[in-house]
C-alpha atoms as a PDB file:
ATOM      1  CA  UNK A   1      86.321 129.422 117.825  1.00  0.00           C
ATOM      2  CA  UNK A   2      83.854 128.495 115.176  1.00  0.00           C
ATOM      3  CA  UNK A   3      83.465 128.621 111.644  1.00  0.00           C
ATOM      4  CA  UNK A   4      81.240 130.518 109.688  1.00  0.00           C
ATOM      5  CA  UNK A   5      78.039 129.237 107.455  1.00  0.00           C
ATOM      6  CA  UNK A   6      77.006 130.820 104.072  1.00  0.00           C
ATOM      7  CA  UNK A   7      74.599 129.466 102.051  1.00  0.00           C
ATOM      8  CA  UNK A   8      74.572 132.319  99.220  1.00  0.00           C
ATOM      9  CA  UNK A   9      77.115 134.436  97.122  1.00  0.00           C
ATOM     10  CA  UNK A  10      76.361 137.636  99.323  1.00  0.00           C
ATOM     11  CA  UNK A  11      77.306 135.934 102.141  1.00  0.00           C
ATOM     12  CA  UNK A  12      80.416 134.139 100.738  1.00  0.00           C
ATOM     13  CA  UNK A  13      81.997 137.463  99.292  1.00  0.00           C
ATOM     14  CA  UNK A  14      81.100 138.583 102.557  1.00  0.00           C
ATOM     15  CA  UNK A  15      83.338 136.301 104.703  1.00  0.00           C
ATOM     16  CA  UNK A  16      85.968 135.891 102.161  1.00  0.00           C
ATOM     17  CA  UNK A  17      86.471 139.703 102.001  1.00  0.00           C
ATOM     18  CA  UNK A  18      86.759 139.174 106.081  1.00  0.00           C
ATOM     19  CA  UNK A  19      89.275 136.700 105.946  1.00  0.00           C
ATOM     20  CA  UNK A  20      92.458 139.063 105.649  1.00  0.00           C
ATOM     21  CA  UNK A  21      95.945 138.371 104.417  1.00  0.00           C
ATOM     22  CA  UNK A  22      97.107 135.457 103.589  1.00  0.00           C
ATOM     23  CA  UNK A  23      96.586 132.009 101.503  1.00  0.00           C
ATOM     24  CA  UNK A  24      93.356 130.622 101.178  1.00  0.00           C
ATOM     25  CA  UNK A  25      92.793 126.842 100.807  1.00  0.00           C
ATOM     26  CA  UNK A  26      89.166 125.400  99.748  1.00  0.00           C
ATOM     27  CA  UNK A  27      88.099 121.935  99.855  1.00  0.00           C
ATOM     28  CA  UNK A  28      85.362 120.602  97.961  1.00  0.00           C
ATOM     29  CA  UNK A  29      82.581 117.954  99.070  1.00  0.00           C
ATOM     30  CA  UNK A  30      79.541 116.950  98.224  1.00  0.00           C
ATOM     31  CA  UNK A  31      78.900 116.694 102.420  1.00  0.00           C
ATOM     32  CA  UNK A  32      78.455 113.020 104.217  1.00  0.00           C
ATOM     33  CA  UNK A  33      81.360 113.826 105.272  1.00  0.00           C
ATOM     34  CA  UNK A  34      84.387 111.084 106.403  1.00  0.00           C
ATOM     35  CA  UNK A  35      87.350 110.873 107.365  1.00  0.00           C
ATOM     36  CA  UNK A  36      89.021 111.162 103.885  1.00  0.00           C
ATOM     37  CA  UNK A  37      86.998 114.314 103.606  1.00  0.00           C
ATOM     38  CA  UNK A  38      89.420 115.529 106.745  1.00  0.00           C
ATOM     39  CA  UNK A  39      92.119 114.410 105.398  1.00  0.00           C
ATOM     40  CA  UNK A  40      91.802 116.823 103.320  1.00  0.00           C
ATOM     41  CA  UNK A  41      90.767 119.703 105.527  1.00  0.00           C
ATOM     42  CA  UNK A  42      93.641 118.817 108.148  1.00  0.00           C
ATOM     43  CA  UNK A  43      95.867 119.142 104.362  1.00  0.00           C
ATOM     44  CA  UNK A  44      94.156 122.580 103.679  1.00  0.00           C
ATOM     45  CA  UNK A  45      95.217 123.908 107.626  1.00  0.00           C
ATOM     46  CA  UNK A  46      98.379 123.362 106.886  1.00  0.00           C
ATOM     47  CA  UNK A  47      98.915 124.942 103.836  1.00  0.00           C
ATOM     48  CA  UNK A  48      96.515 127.859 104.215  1.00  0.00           C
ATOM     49  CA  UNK A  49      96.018 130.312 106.517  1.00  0.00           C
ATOM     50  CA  UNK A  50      92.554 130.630 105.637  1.00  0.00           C
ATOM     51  CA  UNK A  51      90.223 127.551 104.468  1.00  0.00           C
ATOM     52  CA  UNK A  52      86.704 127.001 102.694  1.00  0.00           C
ATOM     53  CA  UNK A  53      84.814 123.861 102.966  1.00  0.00           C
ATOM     54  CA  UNK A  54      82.210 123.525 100.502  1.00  0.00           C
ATOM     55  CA  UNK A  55      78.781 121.077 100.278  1.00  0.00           C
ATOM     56  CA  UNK A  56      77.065 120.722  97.692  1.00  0.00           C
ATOM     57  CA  UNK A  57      75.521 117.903  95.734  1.00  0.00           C
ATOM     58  CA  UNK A  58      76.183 118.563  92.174  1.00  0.00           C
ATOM     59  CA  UNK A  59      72.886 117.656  90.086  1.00  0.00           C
ATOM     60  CA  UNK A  60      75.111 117.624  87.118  1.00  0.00           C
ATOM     61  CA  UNK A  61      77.401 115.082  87.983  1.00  0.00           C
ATOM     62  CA  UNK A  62      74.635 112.200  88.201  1.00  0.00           C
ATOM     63  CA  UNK A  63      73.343 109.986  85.318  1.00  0.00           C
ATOM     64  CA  UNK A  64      69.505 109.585  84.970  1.00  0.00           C
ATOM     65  CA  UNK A  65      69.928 106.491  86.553  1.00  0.00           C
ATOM     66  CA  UNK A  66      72.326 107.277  89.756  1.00  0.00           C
ATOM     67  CA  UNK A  67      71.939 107.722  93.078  1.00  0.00           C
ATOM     68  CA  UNK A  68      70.995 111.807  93.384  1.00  0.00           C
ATOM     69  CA  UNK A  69      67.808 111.456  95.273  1.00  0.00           C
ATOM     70  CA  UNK A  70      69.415 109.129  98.158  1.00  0.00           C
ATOM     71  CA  UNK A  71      72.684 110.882  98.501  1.00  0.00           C
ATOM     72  CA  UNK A  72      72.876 111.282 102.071  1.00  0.00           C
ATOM     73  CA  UNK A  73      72.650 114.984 103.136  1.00  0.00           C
ATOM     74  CA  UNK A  74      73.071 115.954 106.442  1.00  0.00           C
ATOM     75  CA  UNK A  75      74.709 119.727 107.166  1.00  0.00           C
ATOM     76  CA  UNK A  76      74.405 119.498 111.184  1.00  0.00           C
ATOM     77  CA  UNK A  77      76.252 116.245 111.313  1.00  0.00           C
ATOM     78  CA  UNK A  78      79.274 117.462 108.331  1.00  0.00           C
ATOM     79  CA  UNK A  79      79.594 120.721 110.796  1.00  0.00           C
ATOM     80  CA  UNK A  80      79.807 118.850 113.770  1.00  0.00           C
ATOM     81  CA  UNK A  81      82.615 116.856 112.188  1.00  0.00           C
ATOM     82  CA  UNK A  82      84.265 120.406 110.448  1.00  0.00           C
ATOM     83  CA  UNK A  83      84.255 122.289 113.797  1.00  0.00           C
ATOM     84  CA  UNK A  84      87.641 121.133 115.602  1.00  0.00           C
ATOM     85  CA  UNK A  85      89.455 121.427 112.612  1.00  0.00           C
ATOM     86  CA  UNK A  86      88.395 124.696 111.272  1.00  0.00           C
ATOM     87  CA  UNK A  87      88.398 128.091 113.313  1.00  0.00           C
ATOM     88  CA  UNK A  88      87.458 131.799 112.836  1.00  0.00           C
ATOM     89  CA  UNK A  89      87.120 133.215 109.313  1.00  0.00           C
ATOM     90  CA  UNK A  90      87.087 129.551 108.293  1.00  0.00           C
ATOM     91  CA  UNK A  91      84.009 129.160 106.150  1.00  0.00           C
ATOM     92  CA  UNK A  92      81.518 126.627 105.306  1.00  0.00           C
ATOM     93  CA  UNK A  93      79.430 127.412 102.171  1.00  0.00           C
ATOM     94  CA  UNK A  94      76.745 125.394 101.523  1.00  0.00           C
ATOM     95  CA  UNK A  95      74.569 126.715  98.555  1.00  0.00           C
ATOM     96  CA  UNK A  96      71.607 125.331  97.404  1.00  0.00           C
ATOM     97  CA  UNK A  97      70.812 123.810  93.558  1.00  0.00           C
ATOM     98  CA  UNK A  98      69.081 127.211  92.862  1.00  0.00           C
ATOM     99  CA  UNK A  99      71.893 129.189  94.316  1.00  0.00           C
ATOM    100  CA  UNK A 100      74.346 127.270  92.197  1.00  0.00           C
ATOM    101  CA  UNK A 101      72.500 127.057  89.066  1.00  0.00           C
ATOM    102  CA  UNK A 102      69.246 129.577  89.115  1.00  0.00           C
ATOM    103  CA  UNK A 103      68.429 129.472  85.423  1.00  0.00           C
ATOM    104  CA  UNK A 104      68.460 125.756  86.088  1.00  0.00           C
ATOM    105  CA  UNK A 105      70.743 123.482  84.281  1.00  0.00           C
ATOM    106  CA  UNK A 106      73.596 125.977  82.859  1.00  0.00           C
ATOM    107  CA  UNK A 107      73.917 126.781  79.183  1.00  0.00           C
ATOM    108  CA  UNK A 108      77.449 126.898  79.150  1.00  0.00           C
ATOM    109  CA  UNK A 109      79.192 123.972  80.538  1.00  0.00           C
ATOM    110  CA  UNK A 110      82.771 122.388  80.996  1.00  0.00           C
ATOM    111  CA  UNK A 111      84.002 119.468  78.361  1.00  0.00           C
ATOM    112  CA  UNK A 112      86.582 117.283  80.063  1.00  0.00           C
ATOM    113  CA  UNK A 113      87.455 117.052  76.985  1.00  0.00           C
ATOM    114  CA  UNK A 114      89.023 112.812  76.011  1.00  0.00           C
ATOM    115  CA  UNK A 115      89.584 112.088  79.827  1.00  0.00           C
ATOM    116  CA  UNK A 116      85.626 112.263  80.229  1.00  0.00           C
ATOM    117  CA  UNK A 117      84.955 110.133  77.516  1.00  0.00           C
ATOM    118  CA  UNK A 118      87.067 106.848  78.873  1.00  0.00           C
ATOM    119  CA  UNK A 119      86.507 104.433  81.888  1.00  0.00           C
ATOM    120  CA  UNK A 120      84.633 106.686  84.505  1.00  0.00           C
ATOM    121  CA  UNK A 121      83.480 108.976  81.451  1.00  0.00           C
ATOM    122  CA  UNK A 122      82.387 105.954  79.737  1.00  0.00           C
ATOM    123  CA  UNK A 123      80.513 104.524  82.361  1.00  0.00           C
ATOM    124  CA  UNK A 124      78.987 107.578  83.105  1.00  0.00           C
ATOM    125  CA  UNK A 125      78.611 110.064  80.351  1.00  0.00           C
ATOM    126  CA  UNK A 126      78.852 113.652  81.289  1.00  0.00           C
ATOM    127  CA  UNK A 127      80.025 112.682  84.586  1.00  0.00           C
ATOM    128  CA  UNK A 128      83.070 114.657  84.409  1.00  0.00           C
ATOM    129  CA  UNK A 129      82.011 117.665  82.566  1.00  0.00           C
ATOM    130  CA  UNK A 130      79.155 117.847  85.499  1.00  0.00           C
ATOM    131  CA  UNK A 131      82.252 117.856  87.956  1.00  0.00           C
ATOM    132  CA  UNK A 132      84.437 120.195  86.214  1.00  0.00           C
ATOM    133  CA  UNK A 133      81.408 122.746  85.768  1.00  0.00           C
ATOM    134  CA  UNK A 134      80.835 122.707  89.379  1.00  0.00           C
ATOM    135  CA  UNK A 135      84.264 122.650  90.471  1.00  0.00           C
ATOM    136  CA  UNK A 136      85.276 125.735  88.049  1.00  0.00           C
ATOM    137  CA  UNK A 137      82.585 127.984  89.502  1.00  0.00           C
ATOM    138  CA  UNK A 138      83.538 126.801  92.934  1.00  0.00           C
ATOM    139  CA  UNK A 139      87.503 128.016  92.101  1.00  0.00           C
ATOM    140  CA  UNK A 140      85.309 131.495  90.990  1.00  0.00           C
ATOM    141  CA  UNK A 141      83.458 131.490  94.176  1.00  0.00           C
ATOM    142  CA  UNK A 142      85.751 130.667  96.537  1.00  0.00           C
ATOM    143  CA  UNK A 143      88.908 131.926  95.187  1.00  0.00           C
ATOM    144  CA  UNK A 144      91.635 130.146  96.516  1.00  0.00           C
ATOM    145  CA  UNK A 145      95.152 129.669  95.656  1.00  0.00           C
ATOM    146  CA  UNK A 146      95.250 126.398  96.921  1.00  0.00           C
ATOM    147  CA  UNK A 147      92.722 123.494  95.823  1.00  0.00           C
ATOM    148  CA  UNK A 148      92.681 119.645  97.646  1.00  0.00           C
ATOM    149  CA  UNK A 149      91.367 116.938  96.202  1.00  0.00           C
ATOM    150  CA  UNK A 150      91.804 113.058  97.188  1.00  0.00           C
ATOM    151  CA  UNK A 151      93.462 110.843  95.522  1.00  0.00           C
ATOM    152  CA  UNK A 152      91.152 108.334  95.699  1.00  0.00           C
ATOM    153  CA  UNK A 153      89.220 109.664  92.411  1.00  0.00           C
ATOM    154  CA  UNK A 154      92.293 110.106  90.212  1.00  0.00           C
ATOM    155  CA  UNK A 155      90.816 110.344  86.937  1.00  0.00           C
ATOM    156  CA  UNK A 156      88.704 113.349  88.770  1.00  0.00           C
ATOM    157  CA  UNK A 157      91.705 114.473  89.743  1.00  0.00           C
ATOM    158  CA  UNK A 158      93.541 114.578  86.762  1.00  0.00           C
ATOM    159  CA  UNK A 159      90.827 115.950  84.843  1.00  0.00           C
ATOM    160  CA  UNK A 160      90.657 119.271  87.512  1.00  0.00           C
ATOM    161  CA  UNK A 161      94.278 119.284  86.678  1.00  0.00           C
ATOM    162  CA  UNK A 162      94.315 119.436  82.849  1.00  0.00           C
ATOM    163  CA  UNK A 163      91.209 121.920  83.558  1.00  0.00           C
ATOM    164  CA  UNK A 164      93.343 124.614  85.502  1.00  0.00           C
ATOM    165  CA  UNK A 165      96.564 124.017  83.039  1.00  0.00           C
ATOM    166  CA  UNK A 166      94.528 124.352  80.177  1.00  0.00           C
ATOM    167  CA  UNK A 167      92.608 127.648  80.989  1.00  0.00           C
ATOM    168  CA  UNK A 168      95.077 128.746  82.951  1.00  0.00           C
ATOM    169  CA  UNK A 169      93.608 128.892  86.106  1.00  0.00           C
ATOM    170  CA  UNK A 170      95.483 130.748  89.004  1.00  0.00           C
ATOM    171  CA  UNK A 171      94.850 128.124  91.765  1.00  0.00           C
ATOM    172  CA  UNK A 172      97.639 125.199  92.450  1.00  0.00           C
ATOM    173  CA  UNK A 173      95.903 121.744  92.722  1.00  0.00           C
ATOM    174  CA  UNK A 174      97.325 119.451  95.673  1.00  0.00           C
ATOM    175  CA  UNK A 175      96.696 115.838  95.796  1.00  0.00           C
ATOM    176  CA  UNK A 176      95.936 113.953  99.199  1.00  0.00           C
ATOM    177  CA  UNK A 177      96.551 110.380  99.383  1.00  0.00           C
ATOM    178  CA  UNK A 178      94.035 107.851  99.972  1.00  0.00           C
ATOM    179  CA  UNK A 179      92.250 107.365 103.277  1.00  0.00           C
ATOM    180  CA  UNK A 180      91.071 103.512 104.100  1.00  0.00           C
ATOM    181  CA  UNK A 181      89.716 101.847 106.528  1.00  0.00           C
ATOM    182  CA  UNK A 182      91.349  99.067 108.246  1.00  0.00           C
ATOM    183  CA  UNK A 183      90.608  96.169 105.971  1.00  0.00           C
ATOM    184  CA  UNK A 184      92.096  98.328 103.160  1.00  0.00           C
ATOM    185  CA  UNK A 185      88.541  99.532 102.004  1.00  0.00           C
ATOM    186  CA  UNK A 186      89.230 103.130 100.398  1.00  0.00           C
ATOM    187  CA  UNK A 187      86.909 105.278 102.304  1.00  0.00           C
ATOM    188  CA  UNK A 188      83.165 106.309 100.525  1.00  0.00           C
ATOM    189  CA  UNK A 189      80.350 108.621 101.521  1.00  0.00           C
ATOM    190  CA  UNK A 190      78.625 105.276  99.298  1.00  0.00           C
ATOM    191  CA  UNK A 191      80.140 102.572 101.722  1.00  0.00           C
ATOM    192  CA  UNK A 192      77.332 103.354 103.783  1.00  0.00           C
ATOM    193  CA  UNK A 193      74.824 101.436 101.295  1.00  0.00           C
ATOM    194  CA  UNK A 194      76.824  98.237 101.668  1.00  0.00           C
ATOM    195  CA  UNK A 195      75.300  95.509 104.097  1.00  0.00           C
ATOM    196  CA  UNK A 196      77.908  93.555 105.839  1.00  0.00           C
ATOM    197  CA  UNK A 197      78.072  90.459 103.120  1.00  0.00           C
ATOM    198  CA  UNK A 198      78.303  93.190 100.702  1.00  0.00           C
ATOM    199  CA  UNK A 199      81.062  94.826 102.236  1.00  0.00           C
ATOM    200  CA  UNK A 200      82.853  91.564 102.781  1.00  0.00           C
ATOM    201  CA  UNK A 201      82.635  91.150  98.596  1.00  0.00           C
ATOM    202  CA  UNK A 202      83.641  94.653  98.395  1.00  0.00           C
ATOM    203  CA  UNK A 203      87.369  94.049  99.998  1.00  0.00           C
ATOM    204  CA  UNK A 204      87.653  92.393  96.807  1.00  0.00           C
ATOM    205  CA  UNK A 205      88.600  95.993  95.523  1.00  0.00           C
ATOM    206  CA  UNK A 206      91.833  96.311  97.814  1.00  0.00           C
ATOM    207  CA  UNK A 207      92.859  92.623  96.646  1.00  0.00           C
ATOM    208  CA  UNK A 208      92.839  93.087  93.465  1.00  0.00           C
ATOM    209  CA  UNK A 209      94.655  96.112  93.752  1.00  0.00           C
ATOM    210  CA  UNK A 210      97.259  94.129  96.118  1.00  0.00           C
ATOM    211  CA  UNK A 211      97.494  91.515  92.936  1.00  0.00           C
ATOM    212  CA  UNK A 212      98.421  94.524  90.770  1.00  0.00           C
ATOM    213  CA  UNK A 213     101.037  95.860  92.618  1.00  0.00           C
ATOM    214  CA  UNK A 214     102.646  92.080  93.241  1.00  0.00           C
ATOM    215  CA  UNK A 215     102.660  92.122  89.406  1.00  0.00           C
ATOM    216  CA  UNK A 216     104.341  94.872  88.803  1.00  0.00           C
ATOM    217  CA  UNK A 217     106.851  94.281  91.639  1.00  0.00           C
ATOM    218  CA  UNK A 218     107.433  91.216  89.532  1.00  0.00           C
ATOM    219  CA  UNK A 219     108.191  92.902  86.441  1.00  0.00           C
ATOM    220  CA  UNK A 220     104.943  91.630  84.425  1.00  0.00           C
ATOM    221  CA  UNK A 221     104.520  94.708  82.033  1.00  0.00           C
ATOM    222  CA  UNK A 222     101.095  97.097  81.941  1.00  0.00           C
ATOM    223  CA  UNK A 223      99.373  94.186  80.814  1.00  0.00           C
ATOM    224  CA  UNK A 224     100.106  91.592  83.168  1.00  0.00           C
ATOM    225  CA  UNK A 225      99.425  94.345  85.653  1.00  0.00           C
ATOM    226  CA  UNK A 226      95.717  94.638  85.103  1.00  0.00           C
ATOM    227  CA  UNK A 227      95.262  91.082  83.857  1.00  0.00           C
ATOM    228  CA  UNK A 228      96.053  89.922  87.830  1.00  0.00           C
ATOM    229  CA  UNK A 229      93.818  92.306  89.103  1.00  0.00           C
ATOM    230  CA  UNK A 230      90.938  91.886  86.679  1.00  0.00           C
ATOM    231  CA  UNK A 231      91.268  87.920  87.464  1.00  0.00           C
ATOM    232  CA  UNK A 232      90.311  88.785  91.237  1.00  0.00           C
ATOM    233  CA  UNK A 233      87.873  91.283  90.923  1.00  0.00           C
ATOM    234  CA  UNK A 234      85.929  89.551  88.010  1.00  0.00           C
ATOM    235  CA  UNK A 235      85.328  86.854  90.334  1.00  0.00           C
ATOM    236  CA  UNK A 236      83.780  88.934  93.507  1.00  0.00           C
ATOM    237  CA  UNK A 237      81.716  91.625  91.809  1.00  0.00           C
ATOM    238  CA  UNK A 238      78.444  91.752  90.539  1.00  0.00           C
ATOM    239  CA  UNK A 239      79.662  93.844  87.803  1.00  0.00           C
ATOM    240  CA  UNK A 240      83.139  94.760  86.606  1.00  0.00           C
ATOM    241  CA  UNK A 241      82.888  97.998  84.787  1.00  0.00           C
ATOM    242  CA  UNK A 242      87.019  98.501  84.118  1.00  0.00           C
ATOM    243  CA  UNK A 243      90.640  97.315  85.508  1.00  0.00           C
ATOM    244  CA  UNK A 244      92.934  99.360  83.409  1.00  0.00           C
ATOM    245  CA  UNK A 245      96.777 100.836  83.792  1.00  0.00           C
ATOM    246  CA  UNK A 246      96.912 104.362  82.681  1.00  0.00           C
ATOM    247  CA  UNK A 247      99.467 107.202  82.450  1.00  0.00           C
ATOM    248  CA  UNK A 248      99.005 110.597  84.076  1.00  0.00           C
ATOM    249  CA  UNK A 249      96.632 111.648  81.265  1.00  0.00           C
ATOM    250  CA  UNK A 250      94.339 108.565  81.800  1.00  0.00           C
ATOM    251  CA  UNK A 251      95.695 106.864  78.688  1.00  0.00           C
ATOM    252  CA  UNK A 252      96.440 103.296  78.609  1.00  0.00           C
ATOM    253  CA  UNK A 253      99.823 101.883  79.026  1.00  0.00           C
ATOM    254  CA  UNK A 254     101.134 100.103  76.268  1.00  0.00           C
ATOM    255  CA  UNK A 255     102.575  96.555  76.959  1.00  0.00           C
ATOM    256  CA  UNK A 256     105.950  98.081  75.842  1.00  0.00           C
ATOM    257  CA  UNK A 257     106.131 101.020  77.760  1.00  0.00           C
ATOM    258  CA  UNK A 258     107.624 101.159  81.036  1.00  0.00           C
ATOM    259  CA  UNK A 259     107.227 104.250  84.367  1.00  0.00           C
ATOM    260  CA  UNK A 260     104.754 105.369  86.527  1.00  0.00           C
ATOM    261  CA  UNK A 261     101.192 104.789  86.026  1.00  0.00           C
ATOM    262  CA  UNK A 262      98.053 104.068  88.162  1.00  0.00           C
ATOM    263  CA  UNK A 263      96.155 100.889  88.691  1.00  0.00           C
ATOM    264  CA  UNK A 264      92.113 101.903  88.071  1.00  0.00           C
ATOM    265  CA  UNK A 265      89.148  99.584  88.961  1.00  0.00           C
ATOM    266  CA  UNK A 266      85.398 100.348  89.251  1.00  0.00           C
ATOM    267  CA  UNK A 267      82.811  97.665  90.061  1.00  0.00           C
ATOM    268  CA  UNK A 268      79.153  97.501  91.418  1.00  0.00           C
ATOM    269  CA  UNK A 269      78.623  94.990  94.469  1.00  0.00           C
ATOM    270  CA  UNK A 270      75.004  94.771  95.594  1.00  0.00           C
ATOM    271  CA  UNK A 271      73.782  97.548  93.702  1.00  0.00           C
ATOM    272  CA  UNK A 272      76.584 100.128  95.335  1.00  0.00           C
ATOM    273  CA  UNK A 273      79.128 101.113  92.461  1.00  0.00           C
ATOM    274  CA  UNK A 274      82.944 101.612  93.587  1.00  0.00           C
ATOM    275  CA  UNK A 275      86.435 103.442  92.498  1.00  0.00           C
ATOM    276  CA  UNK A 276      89.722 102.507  93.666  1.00  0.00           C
ATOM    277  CA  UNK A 277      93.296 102.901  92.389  1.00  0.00           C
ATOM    278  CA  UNK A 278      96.999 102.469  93.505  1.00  0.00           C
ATOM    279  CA  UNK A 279     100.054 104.364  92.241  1.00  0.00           C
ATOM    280  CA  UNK A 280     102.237 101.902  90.637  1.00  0.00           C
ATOM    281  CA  UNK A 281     105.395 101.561  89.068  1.00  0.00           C
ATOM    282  CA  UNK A 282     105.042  99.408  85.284  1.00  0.00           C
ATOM    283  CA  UNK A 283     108.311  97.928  84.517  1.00  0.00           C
ATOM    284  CA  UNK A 284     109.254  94.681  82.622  1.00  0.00           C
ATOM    285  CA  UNK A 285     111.585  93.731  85.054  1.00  0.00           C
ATOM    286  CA  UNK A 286     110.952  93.072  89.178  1.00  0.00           C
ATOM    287  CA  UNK A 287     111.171  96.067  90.918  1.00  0.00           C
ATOM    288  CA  UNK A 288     111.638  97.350  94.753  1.00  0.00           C
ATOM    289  CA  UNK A 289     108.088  98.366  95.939  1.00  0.00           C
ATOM    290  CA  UNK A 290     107.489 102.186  97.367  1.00  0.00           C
ATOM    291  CA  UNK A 291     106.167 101.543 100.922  1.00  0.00           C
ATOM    292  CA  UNK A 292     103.800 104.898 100.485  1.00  0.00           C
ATOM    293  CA  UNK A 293     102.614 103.473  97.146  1.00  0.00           C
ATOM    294  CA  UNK A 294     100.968 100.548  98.409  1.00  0.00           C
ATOM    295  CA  UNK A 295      97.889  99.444  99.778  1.00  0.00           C
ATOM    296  CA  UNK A 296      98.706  98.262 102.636  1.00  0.00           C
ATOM    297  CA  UNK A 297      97.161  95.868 105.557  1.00  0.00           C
END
């Protein structure tokens, strides 16, 4: 069995139309692929009958300053790692900038609307809107009824959500958890820039995280929450960009409001910048702790 390679729209329609009956799954990358990247493919087998890989690195997702020029790129090696999980009428569309965007940078773009404005929207304007342009004419392109996404970016992920509620998008959004390595690093097509004291530093991430969840196990409120992971990361990372608690729509919790929220961190060691987050449960009282919730190790 093998899959089949597009690189155009022609072609795409092409092998969609070929595809027959039946659910269609598509996962998005930006290639380097890993294994949370199959993660999400294996997710997409099981719930589809059909399934799209994309690759493509977004030019409208990067900041002047960011890392677009050195993003690794390598098709033959994200095939080699597609092939035994993907099978005939599987596709793998890989379009070029042009292809993508041939007027060059699009007129009409995607506001994320608040949730691209705060903590990875901060630190990166128009990071967002970049990703929900792409990832709209992707759903157009593609169209699936089923759409993966990691866990790992959640405010990504919750902005794609609020996209696809909000212009009502027929395509249902499915959340994979987090795939780490086994020190607890969260796996990262930008791990590969660390060198091996950086990496060490780096695991600073996954503590901090640990110190959140101990927290809130503990019953310390939002606040005490991020204030025990900010105290551990501050001290490892060249640069703390944000430690924050936040609700589903990426607001902050108050110190006075209690349920589920998620633990977000982002901080540059060396000069590689990285995510991470943990599901958590905020309450001012100690709490039993979710085994699948945690990071574990």
């Amino acid at each position: 069995m093998t899959i089949e390679v597009v690189h155009d729209r022609t072609g795409l329609d092409e092998a969609l139309d070929a595809q027959g009956p039946g659910p269609r799954a598509v996962v998005m990358t930006m290639g380097a692929l890993h294994a949370g990247h199959l993660a999400l493919v294996r997710r997409a087998r099981e719930l589809a009958e059909h399934v799209v890989v994309t690759v493509f690195v977004n030019p409208l997702q990067f900041g002047p300053t960011e890392d677009l020029a050195r993003y690794p790129r390598d098709l033959a090696a994200d095939r080699a790692l597609l092939d035994p999980l993907l099978g005939d009428g599987d596709v793998l569309f890989a379009p070029s900038v042009h292809e993508m965007y041939p007027s060059g940078d699009p007129a009409v773009t995607v506001s994320a609307g608040r949730i691209g404005e705060v903590l990875e929207g901060g630190q990166r304007p128009g990071h967002l809107d970049g990703v929900l342009t792409v990832v709209l004419k992707l759903l157009h392109r593609t169209r699936p009824q089923v759409a993966l996404f990691g866990q790992k970016d959640a405010q990504q992920l919750a902005a794609v959500r609020t996209m696809v509620r909000d212009l009502d998008l027929p395509v249902r959004i499915e959340a994979v958890s987090t795939v780490r390595d086994d020190d607890g690093l969260a796996l990262s097509s930008r791990n590969a820039y660390l060198s091996p004291e950086q990496r060490t530093r780096a695991l600073a991430l996954v503590r901090a995280l640990r110190a959140g969840e101990e927290a809130a196990r503990h019953g310390a409120g939002a606040h005490g929450v991020r204030d025990a992971a900010y105290e551990v990361l501050a001290a490892a990372v060249d640069r703390l960009d944000y430690v924050e608690v936040v609700d589903e729509a990426f607001v902050p919790l108050r110190p006075d409001v209690d349920g589920a929220a998620t633990l977000v961190l982002a901080g540059v060691v060396g000069t590689t910048r990285l995510i991470d987050n943990v599901p958590l449960v905020v309450a001012r009282r100690p709490v039993e702790a979710r085994p699948a919730d945690t990071i574990g190790g």
